[in-house]
Protein backbone atom coordinates (compact mmCIF):
# COMPACT_ATOMS: atom_id res chain seq x y z
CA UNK A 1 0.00 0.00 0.00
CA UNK A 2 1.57 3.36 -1.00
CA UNK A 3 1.68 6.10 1.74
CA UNK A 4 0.37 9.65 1.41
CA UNK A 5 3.71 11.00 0.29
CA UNK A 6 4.05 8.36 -2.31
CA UNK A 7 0.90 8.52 -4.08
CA UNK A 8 1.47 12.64 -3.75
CA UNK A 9 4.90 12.40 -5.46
CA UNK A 10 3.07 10.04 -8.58
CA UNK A 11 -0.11 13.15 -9.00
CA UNK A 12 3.13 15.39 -8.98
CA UNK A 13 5.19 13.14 -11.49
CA UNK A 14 1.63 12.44 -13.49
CA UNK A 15 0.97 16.37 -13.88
CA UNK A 16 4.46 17.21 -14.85
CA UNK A 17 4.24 14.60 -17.64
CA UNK A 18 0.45 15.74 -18.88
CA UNK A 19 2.13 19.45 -18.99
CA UNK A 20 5.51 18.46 -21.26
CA UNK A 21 5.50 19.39 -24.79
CA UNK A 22 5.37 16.31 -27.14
CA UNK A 23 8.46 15.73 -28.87
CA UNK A 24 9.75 15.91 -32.04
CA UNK A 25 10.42 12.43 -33.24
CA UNK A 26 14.14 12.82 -35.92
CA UNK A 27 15.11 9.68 -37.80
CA UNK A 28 18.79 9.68 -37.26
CA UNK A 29 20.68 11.48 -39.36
CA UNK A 30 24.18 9.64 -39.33
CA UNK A 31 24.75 6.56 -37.39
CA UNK A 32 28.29 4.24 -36.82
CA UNK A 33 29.25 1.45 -38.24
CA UNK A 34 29.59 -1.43 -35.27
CA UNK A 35 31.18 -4.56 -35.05
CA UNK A 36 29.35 -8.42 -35.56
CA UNK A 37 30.31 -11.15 -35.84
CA UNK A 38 29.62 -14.18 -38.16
CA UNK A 39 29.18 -17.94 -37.17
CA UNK A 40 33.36 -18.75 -37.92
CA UNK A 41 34.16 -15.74 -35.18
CA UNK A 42 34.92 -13.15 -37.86
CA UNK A 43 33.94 -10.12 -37.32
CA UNK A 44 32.33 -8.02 -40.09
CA UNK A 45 30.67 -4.66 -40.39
CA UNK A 46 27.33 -4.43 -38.68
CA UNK A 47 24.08 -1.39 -38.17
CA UNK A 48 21.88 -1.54 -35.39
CA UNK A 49 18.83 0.79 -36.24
CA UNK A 50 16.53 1.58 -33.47
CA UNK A 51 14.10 3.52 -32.08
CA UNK A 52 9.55 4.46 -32.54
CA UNK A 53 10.41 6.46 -35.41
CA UNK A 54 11.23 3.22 -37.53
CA UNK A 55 7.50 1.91 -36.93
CA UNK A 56 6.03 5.40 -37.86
CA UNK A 57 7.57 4.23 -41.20
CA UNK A 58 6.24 1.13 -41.68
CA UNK A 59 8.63 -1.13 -40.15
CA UNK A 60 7.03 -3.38 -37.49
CA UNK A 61 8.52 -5.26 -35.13
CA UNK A 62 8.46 -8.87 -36.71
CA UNK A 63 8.34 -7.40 -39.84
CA UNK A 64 9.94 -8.26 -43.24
CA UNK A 65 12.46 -5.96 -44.19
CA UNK A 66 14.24 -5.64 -48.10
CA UNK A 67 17.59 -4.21 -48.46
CA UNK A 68 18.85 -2.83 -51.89
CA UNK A 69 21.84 -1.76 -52.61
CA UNK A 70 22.55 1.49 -54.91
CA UNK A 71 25.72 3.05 -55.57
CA UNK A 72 27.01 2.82 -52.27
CA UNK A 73 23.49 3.31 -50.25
CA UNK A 74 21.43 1.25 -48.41
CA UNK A 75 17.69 1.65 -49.45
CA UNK A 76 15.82 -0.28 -46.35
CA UNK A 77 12.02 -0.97 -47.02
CA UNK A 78 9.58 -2.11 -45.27
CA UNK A 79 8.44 -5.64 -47.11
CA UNK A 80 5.12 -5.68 -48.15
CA UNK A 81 3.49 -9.39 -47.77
CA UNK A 82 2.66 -10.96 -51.39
């Protein structure tokens, strides 16, 4: 059971929330090339893309993703089920 001061500081918390602007959701803009790994231990070049802004674009989590390749881009796309 939470005590008076408790359930005071979660209104406070709840209020201060309610009264924030929303934010401005950016794609990144420039991201690093990591490290992975493959099954024989070598390690390659890997991108970890994350974040809500990816499934205001279409990409869903469990979702199909195609990868093209065009003079040295990466054109990610959301796979559309056929």
């Amino acid at each position: 059971m939470l005590t008076p001061e408790q359930i005071a500081a979660a209104d406070a918390a709840d209020l201060a929330r309610q009264q924030r602007a929303p934010r401005r959701r950016r794609p990144p803009q420039q991201c690093t090339v990591g490290c992975g790994h493959s099954a024989n231990g070598k390690r390659m070049p890997a991108l970890r893309l994350a974040g809500r802004w990816m499934e205001e674009l279409g990409f869903a989590i469990g979702g199909k993703v195609r990868v093209r390749v065009r003079d040295g881009e990466l054109v990610l796309s959301a796979a559309t089920e056929d």
